[in-house]
PDB file of N, CA and C in Angstrom:
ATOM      1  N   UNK A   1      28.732  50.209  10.549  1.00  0.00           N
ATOM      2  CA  UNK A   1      29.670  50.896   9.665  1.00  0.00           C
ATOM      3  C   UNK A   1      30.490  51.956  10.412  1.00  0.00           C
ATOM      4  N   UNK A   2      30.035  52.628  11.334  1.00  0.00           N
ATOM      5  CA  UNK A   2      30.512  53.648  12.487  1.00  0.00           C
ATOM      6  C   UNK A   2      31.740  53.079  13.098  1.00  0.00           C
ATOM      7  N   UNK A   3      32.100  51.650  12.833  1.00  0.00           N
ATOM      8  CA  UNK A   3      33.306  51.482  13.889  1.00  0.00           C
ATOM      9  C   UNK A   3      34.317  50.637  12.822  1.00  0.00           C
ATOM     10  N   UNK A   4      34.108  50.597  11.343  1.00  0.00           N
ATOM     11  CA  UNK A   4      35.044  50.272  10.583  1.00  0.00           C
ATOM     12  C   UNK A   4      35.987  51.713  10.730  1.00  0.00           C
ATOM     13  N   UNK A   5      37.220  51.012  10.515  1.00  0.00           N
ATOM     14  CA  UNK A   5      38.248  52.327  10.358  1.00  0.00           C
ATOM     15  C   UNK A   5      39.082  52.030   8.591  1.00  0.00           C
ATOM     16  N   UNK A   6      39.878  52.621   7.987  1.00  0.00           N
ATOM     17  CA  UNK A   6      40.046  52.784   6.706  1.00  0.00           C
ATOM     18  C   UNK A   6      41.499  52.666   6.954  1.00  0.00           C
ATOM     19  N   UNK A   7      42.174  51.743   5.731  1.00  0.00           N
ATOM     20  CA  UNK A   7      43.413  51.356   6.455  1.00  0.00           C
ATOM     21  C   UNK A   7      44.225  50.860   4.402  1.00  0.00           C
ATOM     22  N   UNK A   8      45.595  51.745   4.409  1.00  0.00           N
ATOM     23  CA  UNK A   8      46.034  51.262   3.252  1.00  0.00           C
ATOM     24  C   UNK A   8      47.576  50.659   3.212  1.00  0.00           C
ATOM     25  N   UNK A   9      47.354  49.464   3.162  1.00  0.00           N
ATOM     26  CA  UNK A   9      48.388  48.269   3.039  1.00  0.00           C
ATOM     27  C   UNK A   9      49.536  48.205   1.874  1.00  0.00           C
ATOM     28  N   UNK A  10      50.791  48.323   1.665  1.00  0.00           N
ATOM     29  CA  UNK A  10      51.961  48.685   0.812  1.00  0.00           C
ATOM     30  C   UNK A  10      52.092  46.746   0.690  1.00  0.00           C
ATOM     31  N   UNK A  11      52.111  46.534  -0.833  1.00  0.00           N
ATOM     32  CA  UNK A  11      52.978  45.161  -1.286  1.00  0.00           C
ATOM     33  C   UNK A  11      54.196  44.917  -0.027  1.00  0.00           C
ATOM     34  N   UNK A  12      54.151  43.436   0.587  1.00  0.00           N
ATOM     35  CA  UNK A  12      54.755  42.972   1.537  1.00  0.00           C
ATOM     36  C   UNK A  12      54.882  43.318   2.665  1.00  0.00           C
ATOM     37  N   UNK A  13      53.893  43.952   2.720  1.00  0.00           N
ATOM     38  CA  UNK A  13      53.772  44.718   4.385  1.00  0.00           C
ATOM     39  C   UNK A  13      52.973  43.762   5.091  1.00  0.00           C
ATOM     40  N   UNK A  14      53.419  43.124   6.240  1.00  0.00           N
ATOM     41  CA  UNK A  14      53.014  42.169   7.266  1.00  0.00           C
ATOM     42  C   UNK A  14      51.695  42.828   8.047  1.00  0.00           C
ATOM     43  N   UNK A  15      51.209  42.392   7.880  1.00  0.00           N
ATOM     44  CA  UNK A  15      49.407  42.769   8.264  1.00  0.00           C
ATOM     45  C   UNK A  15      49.358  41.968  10.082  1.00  0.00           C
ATOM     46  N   UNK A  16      49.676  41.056  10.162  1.00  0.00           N
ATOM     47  CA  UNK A  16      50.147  40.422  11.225  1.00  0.00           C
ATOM     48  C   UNK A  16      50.979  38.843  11.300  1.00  0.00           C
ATOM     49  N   UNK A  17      51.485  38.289  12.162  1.00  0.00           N
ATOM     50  CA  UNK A  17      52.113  37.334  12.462  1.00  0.00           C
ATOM     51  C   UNK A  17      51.875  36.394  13.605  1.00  0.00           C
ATOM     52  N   UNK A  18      51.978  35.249  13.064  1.00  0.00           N
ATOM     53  CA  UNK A  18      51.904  34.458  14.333  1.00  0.00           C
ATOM     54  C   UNK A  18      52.389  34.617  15.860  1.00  0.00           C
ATOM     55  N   UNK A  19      51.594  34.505  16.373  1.00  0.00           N
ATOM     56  CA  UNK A  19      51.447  34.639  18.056  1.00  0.00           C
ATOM     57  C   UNK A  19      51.685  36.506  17.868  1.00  0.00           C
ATOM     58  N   UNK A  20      51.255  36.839  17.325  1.00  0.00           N
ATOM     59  CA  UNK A  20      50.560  38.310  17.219  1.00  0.00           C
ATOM     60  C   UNK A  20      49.222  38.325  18.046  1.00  0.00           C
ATOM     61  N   UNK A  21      48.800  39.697  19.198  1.00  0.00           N
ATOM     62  CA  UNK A  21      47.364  39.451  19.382  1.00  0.00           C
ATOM     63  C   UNK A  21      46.339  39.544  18.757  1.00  0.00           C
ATOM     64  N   UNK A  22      45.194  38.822  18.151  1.00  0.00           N
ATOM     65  CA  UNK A  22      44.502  38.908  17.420  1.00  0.00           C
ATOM     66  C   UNK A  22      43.268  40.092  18.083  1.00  0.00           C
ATOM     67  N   UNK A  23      43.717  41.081  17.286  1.00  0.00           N
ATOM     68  CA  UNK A  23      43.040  42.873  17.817  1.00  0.00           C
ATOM     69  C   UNK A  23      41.945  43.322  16.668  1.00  0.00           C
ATOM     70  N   UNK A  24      41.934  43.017  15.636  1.00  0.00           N
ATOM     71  CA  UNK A  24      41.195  43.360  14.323  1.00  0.00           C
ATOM     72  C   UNK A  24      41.026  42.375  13.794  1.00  0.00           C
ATOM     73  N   UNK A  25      39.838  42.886  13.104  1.00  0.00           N
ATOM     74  CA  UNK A  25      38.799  41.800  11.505  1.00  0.00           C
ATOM     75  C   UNK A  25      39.157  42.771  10.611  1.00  0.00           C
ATOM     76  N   UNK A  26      39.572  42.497   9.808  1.00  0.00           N
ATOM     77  CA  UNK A  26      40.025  43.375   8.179  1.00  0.00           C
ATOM     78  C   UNK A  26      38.620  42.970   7.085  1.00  0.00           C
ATOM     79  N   UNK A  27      38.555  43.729   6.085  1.00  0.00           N
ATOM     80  CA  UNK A  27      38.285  43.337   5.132  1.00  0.00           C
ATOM     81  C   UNK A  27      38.527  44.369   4.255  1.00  0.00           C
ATOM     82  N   UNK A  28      38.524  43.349   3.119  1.00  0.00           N
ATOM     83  CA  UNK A  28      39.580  43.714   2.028  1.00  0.00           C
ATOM     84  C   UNK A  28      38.641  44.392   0.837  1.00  0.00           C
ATOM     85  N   UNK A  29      38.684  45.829   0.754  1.00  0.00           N
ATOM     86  CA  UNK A  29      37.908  47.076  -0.309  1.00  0.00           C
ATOM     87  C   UNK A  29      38.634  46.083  -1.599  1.00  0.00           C
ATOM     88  N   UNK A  30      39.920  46.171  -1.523  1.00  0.00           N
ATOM     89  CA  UNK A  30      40.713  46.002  -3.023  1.00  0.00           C
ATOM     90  C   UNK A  30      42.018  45.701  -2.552  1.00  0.00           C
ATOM     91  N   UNK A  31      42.677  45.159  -3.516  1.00  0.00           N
ATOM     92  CA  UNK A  31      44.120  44.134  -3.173  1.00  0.00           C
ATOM     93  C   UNK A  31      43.855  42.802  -2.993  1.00  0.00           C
ATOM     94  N   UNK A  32      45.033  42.287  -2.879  1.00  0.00           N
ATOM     95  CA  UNK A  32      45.150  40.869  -2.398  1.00  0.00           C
ATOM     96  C   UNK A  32      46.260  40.628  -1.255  1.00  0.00           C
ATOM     97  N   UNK A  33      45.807  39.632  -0.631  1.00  0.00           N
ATOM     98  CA  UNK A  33      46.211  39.145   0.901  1.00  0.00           C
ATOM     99  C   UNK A  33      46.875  37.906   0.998  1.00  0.00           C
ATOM    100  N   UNK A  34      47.983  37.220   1.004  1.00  0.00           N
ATOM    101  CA  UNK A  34      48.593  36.007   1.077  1.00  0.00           C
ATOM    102  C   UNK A  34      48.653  35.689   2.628  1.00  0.00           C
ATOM    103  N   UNK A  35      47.702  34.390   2.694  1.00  0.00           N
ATOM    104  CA  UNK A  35      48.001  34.081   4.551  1.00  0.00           C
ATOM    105  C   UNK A  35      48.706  32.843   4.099  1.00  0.00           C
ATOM    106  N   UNK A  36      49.855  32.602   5.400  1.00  0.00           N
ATOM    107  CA  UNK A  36      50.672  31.813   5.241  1.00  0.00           C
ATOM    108  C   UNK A  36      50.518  30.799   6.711  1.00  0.00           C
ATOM    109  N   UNK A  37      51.144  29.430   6.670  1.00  0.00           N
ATOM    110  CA  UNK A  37      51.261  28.593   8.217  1.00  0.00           C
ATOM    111  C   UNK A  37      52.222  29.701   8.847  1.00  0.00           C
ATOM    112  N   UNK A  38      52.257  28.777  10.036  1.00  0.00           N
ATOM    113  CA  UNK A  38      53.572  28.993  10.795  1.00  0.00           C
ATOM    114  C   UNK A  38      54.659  28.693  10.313  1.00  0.00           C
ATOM    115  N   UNK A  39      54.942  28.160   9.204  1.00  0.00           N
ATOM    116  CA  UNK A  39      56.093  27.744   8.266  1.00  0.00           C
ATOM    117  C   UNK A  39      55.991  28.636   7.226  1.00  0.00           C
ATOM    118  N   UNK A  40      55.533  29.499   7.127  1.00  0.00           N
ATOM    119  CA  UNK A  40      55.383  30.762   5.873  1.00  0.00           C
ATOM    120  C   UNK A  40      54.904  29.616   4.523  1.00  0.00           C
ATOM    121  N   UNK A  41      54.322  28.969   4.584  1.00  0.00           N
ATOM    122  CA  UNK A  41      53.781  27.767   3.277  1.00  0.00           C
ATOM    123  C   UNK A  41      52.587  28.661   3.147  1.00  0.00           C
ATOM    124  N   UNK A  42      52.223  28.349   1.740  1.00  0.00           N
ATOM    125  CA  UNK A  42      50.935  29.313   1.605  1.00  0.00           C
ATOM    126  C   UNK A  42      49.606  28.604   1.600  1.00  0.00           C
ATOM    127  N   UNK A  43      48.759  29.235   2.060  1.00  0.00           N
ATOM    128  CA  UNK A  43      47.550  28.770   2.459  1.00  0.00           C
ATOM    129  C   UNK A  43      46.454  28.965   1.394  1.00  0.00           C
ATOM    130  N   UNK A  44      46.423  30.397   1.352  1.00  0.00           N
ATOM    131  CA  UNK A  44      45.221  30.785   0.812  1.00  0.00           C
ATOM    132  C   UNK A  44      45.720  32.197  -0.214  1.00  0.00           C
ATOM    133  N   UNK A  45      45.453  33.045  -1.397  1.00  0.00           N
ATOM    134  CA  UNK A  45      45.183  34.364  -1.492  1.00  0.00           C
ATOM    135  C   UNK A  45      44.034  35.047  -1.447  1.00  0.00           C
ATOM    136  N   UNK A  46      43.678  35.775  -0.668  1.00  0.00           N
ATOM    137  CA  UNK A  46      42.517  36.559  -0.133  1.00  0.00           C
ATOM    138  C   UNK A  46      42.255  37.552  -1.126  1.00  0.00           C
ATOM    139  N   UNK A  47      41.415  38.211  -1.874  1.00  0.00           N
ATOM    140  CA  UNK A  47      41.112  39.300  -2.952  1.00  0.00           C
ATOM    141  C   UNK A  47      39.936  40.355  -2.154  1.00  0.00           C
ATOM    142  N   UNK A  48      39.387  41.094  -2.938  1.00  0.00           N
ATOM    143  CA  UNK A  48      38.557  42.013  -2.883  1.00  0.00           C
ATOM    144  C   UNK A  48      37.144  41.398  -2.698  1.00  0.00           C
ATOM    145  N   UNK A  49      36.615  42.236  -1.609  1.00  0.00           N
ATOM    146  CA  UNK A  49      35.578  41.509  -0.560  1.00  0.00           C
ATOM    147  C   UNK A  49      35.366  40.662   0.259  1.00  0.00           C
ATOM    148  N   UNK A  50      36.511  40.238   0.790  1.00  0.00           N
ATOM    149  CA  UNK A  50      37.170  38.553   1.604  1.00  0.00           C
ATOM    150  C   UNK A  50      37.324  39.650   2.957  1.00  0.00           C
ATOM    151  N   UNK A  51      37.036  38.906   3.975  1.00  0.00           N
ATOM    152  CA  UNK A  51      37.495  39.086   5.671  1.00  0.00           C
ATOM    153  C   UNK A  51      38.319  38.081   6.096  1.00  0.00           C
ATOM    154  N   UNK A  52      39.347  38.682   6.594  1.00  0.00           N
ATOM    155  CA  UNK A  52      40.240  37.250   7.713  1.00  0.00           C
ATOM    156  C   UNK A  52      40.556  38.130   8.603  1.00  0.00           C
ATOM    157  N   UNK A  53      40.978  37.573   9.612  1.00  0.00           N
ATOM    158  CA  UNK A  53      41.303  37.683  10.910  1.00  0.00           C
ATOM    159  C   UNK A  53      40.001  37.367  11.926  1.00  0.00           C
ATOM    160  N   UNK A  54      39.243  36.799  11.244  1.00  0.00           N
ATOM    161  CA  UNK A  54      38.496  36.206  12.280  1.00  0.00           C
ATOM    162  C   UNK A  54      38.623  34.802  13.520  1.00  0.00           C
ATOM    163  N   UNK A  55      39.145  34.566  12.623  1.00  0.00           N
ATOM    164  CA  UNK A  55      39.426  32.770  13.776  1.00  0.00           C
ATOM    165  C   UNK A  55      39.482  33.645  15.122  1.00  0.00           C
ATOM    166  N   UNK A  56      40.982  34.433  15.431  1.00  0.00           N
ATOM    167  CA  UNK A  56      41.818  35.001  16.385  1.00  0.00           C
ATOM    168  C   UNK A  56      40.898  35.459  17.671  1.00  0.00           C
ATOM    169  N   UNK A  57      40.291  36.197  16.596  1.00  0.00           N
ATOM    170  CA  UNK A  57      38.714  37.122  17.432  1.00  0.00           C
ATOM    171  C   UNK A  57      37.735  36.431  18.032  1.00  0.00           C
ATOM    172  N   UNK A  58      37.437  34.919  17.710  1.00  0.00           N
ATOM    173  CA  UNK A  58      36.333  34.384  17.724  1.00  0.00           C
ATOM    174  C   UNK A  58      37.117  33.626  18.939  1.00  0.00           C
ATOM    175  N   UNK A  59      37.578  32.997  18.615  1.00  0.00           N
ATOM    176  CA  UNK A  59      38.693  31.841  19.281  1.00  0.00           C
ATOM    177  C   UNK A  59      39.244  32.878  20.746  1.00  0.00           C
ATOM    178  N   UNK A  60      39.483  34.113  20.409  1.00  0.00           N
ATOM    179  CA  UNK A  60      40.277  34.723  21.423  1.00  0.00           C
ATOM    180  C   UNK A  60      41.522  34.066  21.966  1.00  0.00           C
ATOM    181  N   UNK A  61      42.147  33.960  20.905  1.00  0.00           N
ATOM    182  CA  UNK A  61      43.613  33.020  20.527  1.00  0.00           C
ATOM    183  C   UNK A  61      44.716  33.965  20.367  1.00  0.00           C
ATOM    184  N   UNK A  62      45.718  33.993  20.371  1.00  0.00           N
ATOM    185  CA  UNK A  62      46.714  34.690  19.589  1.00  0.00           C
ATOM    186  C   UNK A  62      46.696  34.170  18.125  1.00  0.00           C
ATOM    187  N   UNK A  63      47.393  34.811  16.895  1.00  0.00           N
ATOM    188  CA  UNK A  63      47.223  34.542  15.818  1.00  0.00           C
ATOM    189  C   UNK A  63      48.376  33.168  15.279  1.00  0.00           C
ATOM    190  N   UNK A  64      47.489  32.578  14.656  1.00  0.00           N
ATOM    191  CA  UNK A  64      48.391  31.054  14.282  1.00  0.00           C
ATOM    192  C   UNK A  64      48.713  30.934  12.847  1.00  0.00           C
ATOM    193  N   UNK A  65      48.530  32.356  12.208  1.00  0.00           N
ATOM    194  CA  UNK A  65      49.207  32.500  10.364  1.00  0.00           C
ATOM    195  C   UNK A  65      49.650  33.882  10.472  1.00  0.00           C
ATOM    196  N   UNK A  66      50.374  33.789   9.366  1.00  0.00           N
ATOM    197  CA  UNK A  66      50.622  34.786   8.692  1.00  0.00           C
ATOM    198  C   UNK A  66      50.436  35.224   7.337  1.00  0.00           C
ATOM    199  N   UNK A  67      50.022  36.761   7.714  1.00  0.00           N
ATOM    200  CA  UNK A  67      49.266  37.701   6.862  1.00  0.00           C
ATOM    201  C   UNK A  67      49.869  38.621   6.232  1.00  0.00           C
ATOM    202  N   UNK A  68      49.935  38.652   4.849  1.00  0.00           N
ATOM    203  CA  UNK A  68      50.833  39.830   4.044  1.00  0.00           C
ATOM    204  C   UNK A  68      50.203  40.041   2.853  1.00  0.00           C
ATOM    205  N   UNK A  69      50.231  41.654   2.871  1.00  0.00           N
ATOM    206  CA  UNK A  69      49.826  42.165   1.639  1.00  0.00           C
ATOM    207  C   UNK A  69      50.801  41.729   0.272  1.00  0.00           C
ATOM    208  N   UNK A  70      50.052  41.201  -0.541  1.00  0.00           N
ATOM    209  CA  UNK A  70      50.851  40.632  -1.782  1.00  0.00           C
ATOM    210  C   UNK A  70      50.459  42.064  -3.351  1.00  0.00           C
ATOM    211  N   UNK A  71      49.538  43.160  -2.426  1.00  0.00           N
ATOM    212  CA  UNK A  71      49.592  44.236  -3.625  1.00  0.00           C
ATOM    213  C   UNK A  71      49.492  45.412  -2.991  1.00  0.00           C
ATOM    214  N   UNK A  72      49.063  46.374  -3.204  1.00  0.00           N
ATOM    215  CA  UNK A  72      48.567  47.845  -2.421  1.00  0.00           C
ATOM    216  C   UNK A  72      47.195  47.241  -2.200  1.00  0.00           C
ATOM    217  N   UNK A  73      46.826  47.682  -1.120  1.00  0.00           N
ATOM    218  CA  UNK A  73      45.064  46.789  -0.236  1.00  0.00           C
ATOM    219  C   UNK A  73      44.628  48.393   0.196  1.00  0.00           C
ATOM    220  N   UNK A  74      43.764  48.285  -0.230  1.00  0.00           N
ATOM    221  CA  UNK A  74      42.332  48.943   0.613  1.00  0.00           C
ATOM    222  C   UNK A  74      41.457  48.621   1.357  1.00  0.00           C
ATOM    223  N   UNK A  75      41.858  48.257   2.742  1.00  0.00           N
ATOM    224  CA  UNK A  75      41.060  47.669   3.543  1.00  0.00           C
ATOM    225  C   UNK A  75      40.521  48.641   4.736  1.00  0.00           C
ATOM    226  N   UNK A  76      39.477  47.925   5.344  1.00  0.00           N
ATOM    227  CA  UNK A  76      39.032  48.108   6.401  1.00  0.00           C
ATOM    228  C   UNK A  76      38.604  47.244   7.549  1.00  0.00           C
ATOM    229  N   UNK A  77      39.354  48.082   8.510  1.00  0.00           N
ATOM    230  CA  UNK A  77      39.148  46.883  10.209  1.00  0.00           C
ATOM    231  C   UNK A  77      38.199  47.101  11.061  1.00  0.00           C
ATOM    232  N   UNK A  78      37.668  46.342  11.914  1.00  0.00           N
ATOM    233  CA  UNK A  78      37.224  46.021  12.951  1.00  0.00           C
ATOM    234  C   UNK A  78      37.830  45.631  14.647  1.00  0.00           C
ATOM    235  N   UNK A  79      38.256  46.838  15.133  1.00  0.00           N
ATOM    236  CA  UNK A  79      39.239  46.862  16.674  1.00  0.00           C
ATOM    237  C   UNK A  79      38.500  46.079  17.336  1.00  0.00           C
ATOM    238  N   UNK A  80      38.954  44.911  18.257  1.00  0.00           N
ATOM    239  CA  UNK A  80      38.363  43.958  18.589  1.00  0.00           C
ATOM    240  C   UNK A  80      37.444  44.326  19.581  1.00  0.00           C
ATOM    241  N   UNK A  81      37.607  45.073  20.359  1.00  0.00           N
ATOM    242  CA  UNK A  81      36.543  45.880  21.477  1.00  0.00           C
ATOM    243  C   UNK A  81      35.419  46.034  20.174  1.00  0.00           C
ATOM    244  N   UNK A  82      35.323  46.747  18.906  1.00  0.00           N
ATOM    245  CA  UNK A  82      34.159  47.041  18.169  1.00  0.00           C
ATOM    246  C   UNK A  82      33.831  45.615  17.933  1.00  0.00           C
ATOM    247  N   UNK A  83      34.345  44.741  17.359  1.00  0.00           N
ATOM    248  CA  UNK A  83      34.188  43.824  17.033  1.00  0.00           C
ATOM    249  C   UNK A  83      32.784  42.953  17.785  1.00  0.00           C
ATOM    250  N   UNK A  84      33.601  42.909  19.439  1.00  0.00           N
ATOM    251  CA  UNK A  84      32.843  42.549  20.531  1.00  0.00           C
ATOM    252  C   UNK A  84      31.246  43.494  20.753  1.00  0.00           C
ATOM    253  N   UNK A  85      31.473  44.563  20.110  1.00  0.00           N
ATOM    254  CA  UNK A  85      29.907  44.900  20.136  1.00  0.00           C
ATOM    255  C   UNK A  85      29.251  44.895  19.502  1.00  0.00           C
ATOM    256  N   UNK A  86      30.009  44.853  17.932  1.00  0.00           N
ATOM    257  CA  UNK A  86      28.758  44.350  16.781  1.00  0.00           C
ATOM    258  C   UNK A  86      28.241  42.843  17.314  1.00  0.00           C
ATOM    259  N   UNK A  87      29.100  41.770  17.573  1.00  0.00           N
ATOM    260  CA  UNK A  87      28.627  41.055  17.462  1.00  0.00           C
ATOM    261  C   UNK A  87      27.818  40.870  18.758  1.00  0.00           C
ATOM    262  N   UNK A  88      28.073  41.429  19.569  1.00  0.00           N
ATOM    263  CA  UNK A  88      26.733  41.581  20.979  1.00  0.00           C
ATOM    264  C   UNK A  88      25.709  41.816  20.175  1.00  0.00           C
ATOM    265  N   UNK A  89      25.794  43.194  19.994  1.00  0.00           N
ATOM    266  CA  UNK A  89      24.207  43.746  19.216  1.00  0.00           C
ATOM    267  C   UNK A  89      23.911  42.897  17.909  1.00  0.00           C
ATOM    268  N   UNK A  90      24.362  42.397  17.439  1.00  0.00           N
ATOM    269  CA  UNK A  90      24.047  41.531  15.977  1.00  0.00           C
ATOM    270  C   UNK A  90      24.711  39.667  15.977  1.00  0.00           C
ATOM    271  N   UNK A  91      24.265  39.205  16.514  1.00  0.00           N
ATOM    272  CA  UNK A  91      24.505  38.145  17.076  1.00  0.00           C
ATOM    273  C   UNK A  91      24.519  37.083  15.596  1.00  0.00           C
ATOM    274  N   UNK A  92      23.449  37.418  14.729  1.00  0.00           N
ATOM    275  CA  UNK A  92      23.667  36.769  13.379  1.00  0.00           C
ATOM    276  C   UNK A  92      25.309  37.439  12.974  1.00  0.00           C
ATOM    277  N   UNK A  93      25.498  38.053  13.031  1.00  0.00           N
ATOM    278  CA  UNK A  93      27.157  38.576  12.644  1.00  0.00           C
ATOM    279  C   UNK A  93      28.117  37.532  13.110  1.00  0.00           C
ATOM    280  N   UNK A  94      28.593  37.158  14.228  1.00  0.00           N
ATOM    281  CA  UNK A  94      28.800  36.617  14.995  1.00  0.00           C
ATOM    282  C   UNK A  94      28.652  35.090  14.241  1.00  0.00           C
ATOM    283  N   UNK A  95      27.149  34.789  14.423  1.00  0.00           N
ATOM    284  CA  UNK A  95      27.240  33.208  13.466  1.00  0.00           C
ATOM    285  C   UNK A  95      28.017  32.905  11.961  1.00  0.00           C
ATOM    286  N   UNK A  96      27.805  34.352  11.384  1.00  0.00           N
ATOM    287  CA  UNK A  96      28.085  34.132   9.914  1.00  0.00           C
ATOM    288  C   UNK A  96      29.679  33.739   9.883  1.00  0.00           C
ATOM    289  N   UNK A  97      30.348  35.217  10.929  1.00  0.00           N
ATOM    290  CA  UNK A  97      31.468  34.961  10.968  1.00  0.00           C
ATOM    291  C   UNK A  97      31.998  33.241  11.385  1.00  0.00           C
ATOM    292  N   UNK A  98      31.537  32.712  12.326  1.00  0.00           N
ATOM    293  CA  UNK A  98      31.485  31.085  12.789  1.00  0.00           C
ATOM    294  C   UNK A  98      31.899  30.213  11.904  1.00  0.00           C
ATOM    295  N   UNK A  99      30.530  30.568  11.226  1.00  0.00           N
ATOM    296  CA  UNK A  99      30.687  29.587  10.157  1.00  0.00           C
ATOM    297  C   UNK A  99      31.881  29.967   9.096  1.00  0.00           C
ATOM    298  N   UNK A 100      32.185  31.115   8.664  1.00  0.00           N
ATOM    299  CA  UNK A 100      33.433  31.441   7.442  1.00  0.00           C
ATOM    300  C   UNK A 100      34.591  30.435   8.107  1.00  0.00           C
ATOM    301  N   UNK A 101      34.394  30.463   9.612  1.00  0.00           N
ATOM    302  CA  UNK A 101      35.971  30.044  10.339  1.00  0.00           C
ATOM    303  C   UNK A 101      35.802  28.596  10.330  1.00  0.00           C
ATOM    304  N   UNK A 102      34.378  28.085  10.222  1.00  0.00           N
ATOM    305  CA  UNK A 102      34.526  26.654  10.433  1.00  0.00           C
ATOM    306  C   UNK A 102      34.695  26.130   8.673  1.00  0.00           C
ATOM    307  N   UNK A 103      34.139  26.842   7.731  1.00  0.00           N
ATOM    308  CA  UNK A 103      34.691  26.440   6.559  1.00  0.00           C
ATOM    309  C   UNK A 103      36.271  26.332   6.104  1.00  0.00           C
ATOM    310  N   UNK A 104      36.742  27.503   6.442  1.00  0.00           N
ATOM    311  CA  UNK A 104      37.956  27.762   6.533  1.00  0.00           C
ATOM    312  C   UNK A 104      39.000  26.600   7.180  1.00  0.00           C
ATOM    313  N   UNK A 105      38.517  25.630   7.998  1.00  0.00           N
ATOM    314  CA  UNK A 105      39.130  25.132   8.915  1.00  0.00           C
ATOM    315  C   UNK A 105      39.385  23.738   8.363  1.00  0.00           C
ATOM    316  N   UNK A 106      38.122  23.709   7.831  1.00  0.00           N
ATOM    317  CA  UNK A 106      37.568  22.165   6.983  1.00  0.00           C
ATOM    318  C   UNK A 106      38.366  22.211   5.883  1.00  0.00           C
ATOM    319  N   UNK A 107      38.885  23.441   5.119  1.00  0.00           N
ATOM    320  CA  UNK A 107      39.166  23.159   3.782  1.00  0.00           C
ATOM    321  C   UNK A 107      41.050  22.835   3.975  1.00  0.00           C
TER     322      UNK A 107
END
């Protein structure tokens, strides 16, 4: 919990973009999150208690969607250096996240 930081997102504010570096794991206190392709087509809406930006982190990819706040968000991130040490020290973290990305991938 020591290395979440507290972060508040304005309706249509670009959270990130494709071939953006993937630097943070968000998750979402409150609001909603529209991730889009590389064609801005919509994918998914993300709500309250949802994480994305994981693929980026895991993958150590640049980012391949795009992410926009679709309300006022109350979120909180994970700087990818923290990221890299929770999931050192907590290695089940790490799997859980895995798996969200391999569901995610399938659907």
């Amino acid at each position: 919990m020591k290395h979440l930081k507290p972060a508040i997102l304005v309706p249509n504010e670009i959270i990130f973009k494709v071939g953006d570096p993937a630097d943070k794991l968000y998750f979402i206190q409150s609001g909603s999150v529209e991730i889009l392709t590389s064609q801005k087509e919509h994918i998914v809406t993300l709500q309250d208690g949802t994480l994305f930006g994981e693929m980026g982190l895991i993958s150590n990819r640049k980012r391949i969607a795009y992410a926009i706040a679709e309300t006022y968000c109350d979120v909180f991130y994970l700087s990818k250096e923290a990221f890299e040490s929770v999931a050192n020290s907590y290695p089940s973290f790490r799997r859980h996240l895995e798996d969200i990305m391999e569901q995610r991938k399938a659907a």
